[in-house]
Protein backbone atom coordinates (compact mmCIF):
# COMPACT_ATOMS: atom_id res chain seq x y z
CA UNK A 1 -61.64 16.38 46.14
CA UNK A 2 -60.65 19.41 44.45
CA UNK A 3 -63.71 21.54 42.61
CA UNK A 4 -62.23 21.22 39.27
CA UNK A 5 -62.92 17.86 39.22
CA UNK A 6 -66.44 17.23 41.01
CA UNK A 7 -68.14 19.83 38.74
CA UNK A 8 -66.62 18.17 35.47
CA UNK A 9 -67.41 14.57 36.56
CA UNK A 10 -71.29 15.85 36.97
CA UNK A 11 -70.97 16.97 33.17
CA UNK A 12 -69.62 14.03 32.34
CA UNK A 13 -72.43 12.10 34.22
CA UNK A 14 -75.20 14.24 32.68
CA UNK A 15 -73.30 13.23 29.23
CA UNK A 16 -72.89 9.98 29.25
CA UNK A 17 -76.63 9.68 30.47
CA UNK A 18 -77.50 11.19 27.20
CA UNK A 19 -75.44 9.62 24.64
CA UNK A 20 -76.33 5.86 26.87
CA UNK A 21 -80.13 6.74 25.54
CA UNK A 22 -79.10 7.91 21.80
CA UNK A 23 -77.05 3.98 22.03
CA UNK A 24 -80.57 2.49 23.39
CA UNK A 25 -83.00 3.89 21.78
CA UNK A 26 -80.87 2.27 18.66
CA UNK A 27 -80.35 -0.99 20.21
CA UNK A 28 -84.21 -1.40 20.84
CA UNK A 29 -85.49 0.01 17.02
CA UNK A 30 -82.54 -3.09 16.16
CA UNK A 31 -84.03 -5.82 18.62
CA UNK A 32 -87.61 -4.65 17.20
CA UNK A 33 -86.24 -4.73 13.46
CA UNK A 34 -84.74 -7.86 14.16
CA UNK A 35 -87.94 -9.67 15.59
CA UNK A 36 -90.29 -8.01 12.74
CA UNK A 37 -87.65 -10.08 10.64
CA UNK A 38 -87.78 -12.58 12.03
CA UNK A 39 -91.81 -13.36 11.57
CA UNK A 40 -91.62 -11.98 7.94
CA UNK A 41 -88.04 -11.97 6.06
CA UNK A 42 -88.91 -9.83 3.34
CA UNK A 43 -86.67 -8.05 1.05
CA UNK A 44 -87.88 -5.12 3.12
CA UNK A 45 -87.58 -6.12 6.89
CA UNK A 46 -84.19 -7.47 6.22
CA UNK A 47 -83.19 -3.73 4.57
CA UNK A 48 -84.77 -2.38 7.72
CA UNK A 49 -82.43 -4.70 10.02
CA UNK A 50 -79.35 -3.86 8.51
CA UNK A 51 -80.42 0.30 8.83
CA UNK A 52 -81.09 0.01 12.48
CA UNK A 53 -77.36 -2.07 12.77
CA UNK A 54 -76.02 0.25 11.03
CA UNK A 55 -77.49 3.17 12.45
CA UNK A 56 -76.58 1.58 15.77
CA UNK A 57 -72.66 1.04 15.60
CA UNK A 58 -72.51 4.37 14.02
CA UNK A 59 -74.16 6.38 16.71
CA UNK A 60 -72.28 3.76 19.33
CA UNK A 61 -68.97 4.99 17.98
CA UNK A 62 -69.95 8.69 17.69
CA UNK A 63 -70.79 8.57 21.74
CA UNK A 64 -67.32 6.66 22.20
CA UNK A 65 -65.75 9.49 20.54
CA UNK A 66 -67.29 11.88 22.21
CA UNK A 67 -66.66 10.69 25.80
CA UNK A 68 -63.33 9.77 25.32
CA UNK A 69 -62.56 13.63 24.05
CA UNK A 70 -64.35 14.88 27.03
CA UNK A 71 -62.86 12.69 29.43
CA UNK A 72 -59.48 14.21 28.15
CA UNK A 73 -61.26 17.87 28.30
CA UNK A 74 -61.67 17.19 32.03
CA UNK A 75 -58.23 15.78 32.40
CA UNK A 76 -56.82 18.96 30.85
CA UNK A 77 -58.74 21.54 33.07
CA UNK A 78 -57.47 19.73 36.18
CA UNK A 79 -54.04 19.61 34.53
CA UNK A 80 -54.55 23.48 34.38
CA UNK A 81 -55.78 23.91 37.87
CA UNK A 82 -52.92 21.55 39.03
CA UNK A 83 -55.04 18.87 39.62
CA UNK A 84 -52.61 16.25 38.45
CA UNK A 85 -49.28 16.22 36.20
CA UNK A 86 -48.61 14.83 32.98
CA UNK A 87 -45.47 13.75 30.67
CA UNK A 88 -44.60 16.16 28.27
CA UNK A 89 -45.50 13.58 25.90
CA UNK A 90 -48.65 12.69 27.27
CA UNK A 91 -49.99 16.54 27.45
CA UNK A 92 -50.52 16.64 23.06
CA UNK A 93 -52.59 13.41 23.19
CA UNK A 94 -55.07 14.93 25.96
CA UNK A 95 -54.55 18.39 24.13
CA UNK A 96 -55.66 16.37 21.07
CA UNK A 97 -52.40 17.57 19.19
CA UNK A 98 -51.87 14.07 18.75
CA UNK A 99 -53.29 11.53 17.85
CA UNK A 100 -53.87 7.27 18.75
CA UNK A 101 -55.58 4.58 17.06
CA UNK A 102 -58.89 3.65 18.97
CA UNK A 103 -58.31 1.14 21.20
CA UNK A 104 -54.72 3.01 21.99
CA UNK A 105 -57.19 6.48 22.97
CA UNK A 106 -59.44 4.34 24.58
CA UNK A 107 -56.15 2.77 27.02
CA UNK A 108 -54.60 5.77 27.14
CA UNK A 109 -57.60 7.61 27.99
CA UNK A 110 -59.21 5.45 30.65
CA UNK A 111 -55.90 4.75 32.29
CA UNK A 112 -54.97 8.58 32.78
CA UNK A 113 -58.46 9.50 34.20
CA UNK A 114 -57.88 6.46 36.44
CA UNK A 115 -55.47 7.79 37.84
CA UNK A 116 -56.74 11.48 38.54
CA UNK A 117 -59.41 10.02 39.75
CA UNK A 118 -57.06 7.76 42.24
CA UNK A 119 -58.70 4.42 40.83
CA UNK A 120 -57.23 1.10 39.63
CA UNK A 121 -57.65 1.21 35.99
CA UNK A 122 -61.49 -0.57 35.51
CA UNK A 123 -60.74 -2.19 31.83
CA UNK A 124 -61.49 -5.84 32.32
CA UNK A 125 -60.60 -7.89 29.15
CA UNK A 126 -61.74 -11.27 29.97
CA UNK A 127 -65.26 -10.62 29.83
CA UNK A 128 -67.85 -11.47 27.15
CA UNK A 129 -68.60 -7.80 26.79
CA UNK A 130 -64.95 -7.27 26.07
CA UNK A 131 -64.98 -9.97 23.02
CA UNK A 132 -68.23 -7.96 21.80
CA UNK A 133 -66.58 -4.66 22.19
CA UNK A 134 -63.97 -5.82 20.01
CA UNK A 135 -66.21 -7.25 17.40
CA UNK A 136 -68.57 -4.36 17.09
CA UNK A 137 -65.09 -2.53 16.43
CA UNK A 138 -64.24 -4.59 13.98
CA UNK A 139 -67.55 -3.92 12.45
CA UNK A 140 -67.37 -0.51 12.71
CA UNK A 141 -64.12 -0.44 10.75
CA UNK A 142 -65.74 -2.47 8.04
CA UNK A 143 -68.24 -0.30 7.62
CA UNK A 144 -66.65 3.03 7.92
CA UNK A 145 -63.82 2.05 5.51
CA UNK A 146 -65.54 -0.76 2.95
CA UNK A 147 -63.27 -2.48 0.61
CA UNK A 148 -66.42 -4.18 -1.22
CA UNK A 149 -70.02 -3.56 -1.37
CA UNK A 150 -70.59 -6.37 1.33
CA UNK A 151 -69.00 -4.80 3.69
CA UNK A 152 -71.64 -2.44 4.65
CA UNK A 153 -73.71 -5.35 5.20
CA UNK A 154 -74.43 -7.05 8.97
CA UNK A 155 -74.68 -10.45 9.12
CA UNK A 156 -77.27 -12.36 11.63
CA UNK A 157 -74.46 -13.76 13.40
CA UNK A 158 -73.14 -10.16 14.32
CA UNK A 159 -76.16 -8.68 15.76
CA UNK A 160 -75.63 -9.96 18.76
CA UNK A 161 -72.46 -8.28 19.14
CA UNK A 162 -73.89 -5.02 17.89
CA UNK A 163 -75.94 -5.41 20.76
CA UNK A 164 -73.51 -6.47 23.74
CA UNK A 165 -70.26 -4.41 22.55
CA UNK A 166 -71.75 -0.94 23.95
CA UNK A 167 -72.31 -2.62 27.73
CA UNK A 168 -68.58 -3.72 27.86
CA UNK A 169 -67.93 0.40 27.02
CA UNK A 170 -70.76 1.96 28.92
CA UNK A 171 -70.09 -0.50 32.34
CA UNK A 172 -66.54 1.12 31.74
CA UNK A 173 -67.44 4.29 32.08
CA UNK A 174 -69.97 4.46 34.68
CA UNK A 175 -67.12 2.36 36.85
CA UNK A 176 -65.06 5.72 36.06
CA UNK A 177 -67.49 7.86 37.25
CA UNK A 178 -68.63 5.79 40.64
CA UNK A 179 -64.67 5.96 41.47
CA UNK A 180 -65.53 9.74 42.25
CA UNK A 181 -67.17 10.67 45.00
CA UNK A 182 -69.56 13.41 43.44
């Protein structure tokens, strides 16, 4: 395997071990939240729920983002180092000259580092993790871009998607980085 490529998939490694913490350590305070609520569903508790869901699918997306631009980082360097070749058109999405919607990046991404990688593409859509993944997107997209004041709030019935959506994503990526022999 060339160098290029085994020193950027320990950075990668090292990152997504990081950001997997920032998107647990949110998931517990919400489980914990969530419980307190449960035994006492106060004005107050149920304020505190929503924060940590919140909080949660916010600093979920912000470690999507983040992998899926270094993932493309890497791809670039190896592009550089001749690695592995790319369309003309492809080159300005991994260059970040141009731009996808999410779940577009998150294809096009995945499927390109597949293949430098010399892996089947990983993304399994028939899982329950998938159908969470796509919720808590959903979610995030109410939230980010609200329409009403509702729409910044979680419902009881989503939490549990807030909580499953990141395994689909992080199971994903650590399938990506097994396919490399580091």
């Amino acid at each position: 395997m060339a160098t290029t490529l085994t020193e950027q998939m320990i950075f990668l490694d090292n990152m997504r071990k990081a950001l997997m913490k920032d998107t647990d350590i949110c998931r517990t305070n919400l489980t914990n939240a969530f419980n307190v609520f449960n035994s006492d569903s106060s004005k107050e508790n149920m304020i505190n729920v929503n924060f940590w869901c919140l909080t949660s699918v916010r600093v979920f997306f912000s470690a999507v983002e983040g992998v899926l631009h270094s993932y493309k980082v890497v791809m670039e360097k190896c592009y550089e180092a001749g690695e592995i070749e790319f369309s003309e058109d492809d080159l300005p999405i991994i260059r970040g000259e141009k731009w996808l919607s999410f779940h577009e990046n998150l294809k096009f991404t995945v499927k390109h580092f597949s293949r430098l990688i010399g892996i089947p593409s990983p993304v399994n859509k028939n899982s329950q993790e998938w159908v969470a993944f796509k919720k808590i997107t959903e979610i995030r997209n109410r939230i980010t871009h609200p329409k009403k004041i509702e729409d910044v709030f979680i419902t009881t019935e989503e939490i549990p998607f807030i909580n499953q959506g990141p395994l689909w994503f992080w199971n994903l990526i650590l399938k990506l980085i097994e396919g490399v022999d580091v």
